[in-house]
Protein backbone atom coordinates (compact mmCIF):
# COMPACT_ATOMS: atom_id res chain seq x y z
CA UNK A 1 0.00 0.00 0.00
CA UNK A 2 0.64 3.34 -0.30
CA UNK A 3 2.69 5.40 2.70
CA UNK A 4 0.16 7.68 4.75
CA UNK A 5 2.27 11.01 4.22
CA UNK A 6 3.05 13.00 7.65
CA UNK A 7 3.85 16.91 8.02
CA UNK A 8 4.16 17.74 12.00
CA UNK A 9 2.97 21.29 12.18
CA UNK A 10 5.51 22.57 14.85
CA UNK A 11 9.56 22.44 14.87
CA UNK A 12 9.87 22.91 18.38
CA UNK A 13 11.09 20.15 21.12
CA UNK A 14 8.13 17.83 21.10
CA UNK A 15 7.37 18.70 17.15
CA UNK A 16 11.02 17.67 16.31
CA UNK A 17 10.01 14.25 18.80
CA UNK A 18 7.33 13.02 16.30
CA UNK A 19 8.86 14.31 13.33
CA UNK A 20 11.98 12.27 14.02
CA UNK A 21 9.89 9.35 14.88
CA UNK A 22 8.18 9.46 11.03
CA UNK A 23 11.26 10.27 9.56
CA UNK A 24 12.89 7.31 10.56
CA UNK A 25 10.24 4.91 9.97
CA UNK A 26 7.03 4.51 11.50
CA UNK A 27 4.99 1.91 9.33
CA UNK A 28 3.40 2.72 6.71
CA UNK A 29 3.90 6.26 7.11
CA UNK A 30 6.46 9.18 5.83
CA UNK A 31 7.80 11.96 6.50
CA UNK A 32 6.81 14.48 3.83
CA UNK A 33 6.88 18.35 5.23
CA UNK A 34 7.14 19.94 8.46
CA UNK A 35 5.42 23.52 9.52
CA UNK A 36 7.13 26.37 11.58
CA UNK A 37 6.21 29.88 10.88
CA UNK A 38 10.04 30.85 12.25
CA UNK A 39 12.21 30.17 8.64
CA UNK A 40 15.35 29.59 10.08
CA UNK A 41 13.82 26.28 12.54
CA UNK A 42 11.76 25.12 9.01
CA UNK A 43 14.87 24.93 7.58
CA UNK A 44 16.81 23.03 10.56
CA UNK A 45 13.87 21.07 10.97
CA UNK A 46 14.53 19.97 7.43
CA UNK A 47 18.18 19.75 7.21
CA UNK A 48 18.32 17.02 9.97
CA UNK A 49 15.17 15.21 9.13
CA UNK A 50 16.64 14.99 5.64
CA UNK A 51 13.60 15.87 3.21
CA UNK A 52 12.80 18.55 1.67
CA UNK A 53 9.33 20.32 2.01
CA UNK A 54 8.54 23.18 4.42
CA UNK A 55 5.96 25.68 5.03
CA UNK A 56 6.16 29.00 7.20
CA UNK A 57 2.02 28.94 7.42
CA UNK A 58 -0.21 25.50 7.88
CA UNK A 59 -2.48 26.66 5.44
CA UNK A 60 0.06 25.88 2.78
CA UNK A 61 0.69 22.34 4.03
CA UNK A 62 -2.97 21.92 3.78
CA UNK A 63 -2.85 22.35 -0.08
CA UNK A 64 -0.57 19.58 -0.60
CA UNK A 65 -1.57 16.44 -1.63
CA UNK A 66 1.22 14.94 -0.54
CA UNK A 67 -0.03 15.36 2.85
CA UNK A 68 -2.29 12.77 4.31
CA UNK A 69 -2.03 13.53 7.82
CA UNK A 70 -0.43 16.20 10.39
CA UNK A 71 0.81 16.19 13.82
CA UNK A 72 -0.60 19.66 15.59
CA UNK A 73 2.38 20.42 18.41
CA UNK A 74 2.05 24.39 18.10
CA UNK A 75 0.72 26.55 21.14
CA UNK A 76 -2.66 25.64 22.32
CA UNK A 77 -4.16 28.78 21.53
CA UNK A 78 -4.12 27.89 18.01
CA UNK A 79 -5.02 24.52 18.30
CA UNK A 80 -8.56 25.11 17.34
CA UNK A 81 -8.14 26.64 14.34
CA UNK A 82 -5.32 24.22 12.75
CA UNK A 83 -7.59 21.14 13.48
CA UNK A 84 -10.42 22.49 12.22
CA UNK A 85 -9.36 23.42 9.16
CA UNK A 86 -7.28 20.25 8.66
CA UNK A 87 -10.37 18.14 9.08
CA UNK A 88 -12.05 20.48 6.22
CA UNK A 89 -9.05 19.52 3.98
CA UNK A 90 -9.21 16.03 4.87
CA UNK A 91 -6.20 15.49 6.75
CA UNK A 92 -5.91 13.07 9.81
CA UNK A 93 -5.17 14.82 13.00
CA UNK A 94 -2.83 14.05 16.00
CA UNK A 95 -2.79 16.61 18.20
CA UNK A 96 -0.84 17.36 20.97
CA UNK A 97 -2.47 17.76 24.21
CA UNK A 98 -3.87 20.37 25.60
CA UNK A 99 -6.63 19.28 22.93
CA UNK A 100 -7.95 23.02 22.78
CA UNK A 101 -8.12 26.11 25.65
CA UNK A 102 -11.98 25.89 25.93
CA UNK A 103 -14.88 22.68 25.73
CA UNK A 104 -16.61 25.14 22.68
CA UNK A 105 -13.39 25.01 21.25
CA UNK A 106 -13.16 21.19 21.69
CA UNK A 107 -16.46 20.62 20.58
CA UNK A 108 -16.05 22.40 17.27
CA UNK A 109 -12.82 20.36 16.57
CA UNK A 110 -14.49 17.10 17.63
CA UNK A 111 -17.53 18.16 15.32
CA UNK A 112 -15.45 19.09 12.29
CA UNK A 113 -13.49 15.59 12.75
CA UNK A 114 -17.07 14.05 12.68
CA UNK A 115 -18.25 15.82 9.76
CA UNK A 116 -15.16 15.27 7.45
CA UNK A 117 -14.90 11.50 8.69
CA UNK A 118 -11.13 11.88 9.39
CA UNK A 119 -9.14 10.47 12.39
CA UNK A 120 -8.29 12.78 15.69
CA UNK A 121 -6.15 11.53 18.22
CA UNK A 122 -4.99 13.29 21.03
CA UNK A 123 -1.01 13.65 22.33
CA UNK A 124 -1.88 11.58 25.33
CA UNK A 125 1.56 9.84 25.70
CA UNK A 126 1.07 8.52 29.09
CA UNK A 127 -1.52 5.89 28.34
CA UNK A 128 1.41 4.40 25.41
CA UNK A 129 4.00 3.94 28.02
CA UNK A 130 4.50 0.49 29.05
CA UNK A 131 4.62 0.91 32.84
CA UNK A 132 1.44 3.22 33.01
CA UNK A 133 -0.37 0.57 30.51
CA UNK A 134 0.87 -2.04 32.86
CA UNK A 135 -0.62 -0.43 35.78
CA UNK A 136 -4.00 -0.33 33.94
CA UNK A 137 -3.96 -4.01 33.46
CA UNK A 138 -3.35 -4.78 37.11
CA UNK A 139 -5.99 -2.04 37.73
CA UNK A 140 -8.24 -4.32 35.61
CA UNK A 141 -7.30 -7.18 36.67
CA UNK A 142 -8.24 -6.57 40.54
CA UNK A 143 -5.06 -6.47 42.00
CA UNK A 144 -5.51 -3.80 44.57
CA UNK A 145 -8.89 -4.30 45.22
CA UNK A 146 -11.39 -1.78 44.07
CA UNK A 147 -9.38 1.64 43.47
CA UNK A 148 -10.02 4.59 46.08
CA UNK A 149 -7.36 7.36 45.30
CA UNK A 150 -5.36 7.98 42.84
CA UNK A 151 -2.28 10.93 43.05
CA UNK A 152 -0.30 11.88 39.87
CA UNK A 153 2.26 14.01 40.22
CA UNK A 154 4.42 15.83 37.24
CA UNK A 155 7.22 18.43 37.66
CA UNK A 156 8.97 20.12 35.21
CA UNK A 157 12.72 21.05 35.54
CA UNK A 158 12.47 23.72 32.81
CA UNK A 159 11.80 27.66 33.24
CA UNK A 160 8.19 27.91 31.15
CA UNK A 161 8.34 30.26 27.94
CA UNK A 162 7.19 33.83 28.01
CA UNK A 163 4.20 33.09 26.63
CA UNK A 164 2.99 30.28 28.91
CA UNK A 165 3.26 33.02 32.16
CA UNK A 166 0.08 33.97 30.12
CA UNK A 167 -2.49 32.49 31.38
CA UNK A 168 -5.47 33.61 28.82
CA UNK A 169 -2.87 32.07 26.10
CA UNK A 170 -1.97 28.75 27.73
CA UNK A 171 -4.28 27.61 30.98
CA UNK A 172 -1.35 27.69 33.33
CA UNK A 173 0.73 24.57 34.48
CA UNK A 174 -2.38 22.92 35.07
CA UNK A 175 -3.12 22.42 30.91
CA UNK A 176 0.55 22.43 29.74
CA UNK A 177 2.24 20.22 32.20
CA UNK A 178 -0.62 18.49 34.39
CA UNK A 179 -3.31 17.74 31.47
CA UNK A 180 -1.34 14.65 31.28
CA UNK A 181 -2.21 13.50 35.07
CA UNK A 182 -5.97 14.99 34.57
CA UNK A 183 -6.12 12.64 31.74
CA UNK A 184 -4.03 9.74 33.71
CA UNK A 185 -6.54 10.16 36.76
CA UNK A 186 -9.53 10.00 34.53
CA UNK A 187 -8.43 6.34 32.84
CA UNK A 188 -7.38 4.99 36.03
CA UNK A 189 -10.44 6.02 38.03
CA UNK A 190 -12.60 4.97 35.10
CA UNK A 191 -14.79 8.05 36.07
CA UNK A 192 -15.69 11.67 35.24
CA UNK A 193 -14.67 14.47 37.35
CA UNK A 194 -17.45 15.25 39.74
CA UNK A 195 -15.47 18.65 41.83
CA UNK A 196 -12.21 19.89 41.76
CA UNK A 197 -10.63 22.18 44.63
CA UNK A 198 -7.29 23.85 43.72
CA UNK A 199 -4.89 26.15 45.16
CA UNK A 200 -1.58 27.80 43.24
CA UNK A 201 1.07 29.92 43.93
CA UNK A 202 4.01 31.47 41.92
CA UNK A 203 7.54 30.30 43.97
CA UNK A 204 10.29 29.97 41.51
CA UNK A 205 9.27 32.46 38.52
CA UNK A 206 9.80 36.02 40.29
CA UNK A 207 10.31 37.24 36.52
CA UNK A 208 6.63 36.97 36.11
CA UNK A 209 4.91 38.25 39.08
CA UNK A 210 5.08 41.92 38.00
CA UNK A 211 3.71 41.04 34.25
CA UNK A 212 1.66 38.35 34.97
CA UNK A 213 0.40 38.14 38.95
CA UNK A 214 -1.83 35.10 37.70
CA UNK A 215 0.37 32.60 36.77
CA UNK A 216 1.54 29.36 39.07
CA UNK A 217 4.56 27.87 39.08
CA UNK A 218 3.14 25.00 41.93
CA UNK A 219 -0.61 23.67 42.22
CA UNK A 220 -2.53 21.19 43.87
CA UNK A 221 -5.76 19.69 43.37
CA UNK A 222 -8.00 17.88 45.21
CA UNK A 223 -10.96 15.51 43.02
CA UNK A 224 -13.76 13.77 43.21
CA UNK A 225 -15.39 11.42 41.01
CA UNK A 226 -18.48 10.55 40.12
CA UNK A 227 -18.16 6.88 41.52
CA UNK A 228 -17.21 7.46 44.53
CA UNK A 229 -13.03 7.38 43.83
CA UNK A 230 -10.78 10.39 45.41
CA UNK A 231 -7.67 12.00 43.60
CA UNK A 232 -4.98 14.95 43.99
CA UNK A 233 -2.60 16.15 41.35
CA UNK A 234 0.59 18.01 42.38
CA UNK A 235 1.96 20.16 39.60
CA UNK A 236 5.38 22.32 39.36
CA UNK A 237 7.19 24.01 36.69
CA UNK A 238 11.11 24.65 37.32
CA UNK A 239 11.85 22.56 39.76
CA UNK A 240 15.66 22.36 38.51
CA UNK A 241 16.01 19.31 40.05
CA UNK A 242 14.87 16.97 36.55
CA UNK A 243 11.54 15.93 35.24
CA UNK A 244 9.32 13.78 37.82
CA UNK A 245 6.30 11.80 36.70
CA UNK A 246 5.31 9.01 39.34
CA UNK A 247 1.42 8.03 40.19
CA UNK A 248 0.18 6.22 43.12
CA UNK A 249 -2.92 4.20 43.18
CA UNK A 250 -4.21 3.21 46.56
CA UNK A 251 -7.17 0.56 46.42
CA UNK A 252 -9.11 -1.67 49.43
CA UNK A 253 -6.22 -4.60 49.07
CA UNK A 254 -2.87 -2.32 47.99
CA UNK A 255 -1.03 0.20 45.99
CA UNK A 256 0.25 0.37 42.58
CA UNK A 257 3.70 2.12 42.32
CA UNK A 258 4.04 3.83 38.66
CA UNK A 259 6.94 5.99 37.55
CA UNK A 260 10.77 6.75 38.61
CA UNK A 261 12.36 9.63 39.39
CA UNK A 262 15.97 7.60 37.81
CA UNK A 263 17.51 7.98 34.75
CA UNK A 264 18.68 4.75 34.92
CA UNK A 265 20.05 1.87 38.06
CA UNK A 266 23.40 2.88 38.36
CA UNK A 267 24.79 3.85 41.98
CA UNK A 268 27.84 5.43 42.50
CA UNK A 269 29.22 4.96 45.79
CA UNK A 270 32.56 7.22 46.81
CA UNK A 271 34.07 8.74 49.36
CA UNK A 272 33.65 12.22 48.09
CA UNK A 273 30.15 12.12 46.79
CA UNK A 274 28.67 9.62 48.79
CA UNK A 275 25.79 7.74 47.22
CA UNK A 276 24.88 9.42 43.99
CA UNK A 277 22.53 8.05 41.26
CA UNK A 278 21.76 10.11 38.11
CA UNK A 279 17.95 11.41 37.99
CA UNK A 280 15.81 12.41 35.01
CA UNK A 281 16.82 15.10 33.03
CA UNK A 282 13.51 15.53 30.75
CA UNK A 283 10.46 14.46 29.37
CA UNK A 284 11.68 13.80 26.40
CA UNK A 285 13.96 11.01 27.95
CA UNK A 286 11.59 8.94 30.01
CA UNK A 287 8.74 8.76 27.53
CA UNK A 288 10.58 8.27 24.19
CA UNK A 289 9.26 4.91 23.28
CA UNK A 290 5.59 6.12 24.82
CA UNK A 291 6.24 8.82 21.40
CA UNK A 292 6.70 6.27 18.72
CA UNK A 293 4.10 3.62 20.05
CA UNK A 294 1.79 6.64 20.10
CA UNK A 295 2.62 7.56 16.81
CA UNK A 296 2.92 4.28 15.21
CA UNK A 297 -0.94 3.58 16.81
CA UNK A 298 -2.06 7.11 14.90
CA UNK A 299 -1.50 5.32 11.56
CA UNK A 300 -2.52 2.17 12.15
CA UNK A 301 -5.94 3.86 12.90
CA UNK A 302 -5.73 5.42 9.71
CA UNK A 303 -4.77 2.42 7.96
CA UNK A 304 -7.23 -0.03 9.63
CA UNK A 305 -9.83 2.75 9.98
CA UNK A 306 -10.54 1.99 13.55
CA UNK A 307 -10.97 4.58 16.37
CA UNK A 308 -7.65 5.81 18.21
CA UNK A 309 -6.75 4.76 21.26
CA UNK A 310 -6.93 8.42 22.92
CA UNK A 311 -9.99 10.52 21.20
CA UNK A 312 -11.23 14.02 21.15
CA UNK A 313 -13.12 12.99 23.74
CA UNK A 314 -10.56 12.51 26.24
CA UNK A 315 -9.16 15.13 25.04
CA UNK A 316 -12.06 17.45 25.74
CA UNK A 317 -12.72 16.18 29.51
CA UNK A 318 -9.05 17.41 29.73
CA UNK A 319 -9.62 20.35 28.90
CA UNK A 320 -13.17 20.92 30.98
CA UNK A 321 -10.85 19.52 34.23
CA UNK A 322 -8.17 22.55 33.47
CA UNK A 323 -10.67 24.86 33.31
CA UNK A 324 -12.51 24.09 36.22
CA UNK A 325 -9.14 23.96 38.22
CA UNK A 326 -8.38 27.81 37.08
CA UNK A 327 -11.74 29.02 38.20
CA UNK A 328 -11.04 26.79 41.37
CA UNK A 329 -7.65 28.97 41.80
CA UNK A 330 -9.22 32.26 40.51
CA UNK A 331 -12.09 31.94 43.05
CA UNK A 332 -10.70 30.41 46.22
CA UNK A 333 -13.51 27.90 46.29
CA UNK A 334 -14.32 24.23 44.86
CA UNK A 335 -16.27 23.40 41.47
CA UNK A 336 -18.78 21.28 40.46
CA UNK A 337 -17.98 20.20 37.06
């Protein structure tokens, strides 16, 4: 058959993750064009990734008919649009999460998909990794008992972009770093979110208190489901200390461990150090394989037109958890979702 042909719309650090992945062979796919509207990354992009076609606007990349499918990793605030008009061209969408900054703007994507009868998959890497889809299973299978809390913690090593300390332009930590654990919370619990309760404060970004007094570099939230299950999520951005992703699920017969703060098992013992073992330096690290079984699942959908693994649904709930936890901040006080 013929390759599904890929552009990733986005040249930036998790853009350059799934273009690599299609450049160097996901099945059945290639690597045909890649969209950044800053000329001199288009053309990196391109150089490394060895092929030839860019585009400084998506709208171009739409027009080709080389292009099958695109990957949407550009800031969330534009999500919306992109999608949208991808699904009018006929284009199969992954998009990185966070789906969309508002459920409207989710729901027009998700009806757009619908109406054009093209695949939309959402950048949920999480529920590709092996360990997290391993904890799922024992989940399933009983292990623990019947689940009754579930915490998912992620923290970021990295200082967050100017534009993220805007919070009408990105949702705060709570869409760019923790929609991952809203989403992880969600599939473990099996369950909506019934009320969210969060609290936020800005500790390690003193550039962006005087710009923007909104924006959180730490947050905690407090959920409850509509069965019955509990659930906190503990965010941070800039930690310094290396990228931390770990989830704890505590049921009536045990606990279920998930995550590790290592970059590998080595333990160096000396004298002048003591005990020193190397931690995790970034995302980009731990979840590399999560990438390319995510991406490889994207065109098998395509290919054996079934439903992807991670939908626009999921995606929206996301996104309707992120916003409730912003009002939550904004207004001191829990919210029904």
């Amino acid at each position: 058959m013929e390759k599904i042909g890929v552009c990733v719309i986005g040249a930036g650090r998790a853009g350059m993750i799934h273009a690599r992945n299609f450049a160097r062979g996901v099945p059945n796919a290639k690597l045909v064009a890649v969209v950044d509207p800053y000329e001199e990354a288009a053309q990196k992009a391109v150089k490394e990734l060895e092929i030839e076609t860019y585009y400084l606007k998506y709208e171009d990349a739409l027009q080709d008919k080389n292009v099958d499918a695109v990957v949407v990793v550009s800031p969330t605030v534009y999500h919306r649009d992109i999608v949208v008009a991808a699904a009018q061209a006929g284009k199969h969408i992954l998009c990185e999460k966070p789906m969309a900054m508002t459920v409207e703007e989710c729901d027009e994507m998700n009806k757009a998909v619908e109406e054009n009868k093209v695949k939309l998959q959402i950048g949920f890497m999480r529920r590709f990794d092996k360990s997290f889809m391993y904890a799922k299973e024992r989940i399933d299978a009983g292990d623990i008992g019947d689940v009754v809390l579930v915490k998912s913690l992620t923290h970021g090593p990295s200082i967050p972009q100017r534009w993220q300390y805007d919070i009408a332009k990105s949702n705060g930590p709570l869409a760019e770093v923790n929609s991952h654990d809203i989403d992880t919370v969600r599939w473990y619990t099996g369950s909506e979110f019934k009320e969210v309760y969060a609290i936020a404060g800005n500790y390690r970004c003193p550039e962006a208190r005087a710009e923007f007094p909104d924006f959180y570099d730490n947050v905690a939230m407090v959920i409850s489901f509509d069965n019955g299950m509990q659930g906190f999520i503990d965010g941070a951005v800039s930690v310094r200390y290396g990228y931390d992703s770990r989830v704890e699920i505590i049921g009536t017969k045990g606990v279920l461990f998930v995550g590790r703060l290592r970059e590998n098992e080595v333990v160096v013992c000396s004298q002048d150090s003591g005990i020193v073992t190397p931690f995790m330096e970034t995302w980009r690290t731990l979840f590399i394989d999560a990438y390319r079984k995510e991406d490889e699942e994207f065109i098998e959908s395509i290919v054996e037109d079934k439903t992807p693994r991670v939908t626009g649904i999921d995606g929206k709930m996301a996104v309707k958890v992120v916003n409730a936890g912003n009002q939550s901040i904004r207004e001191k006080r829990p919210v029904q979702l």
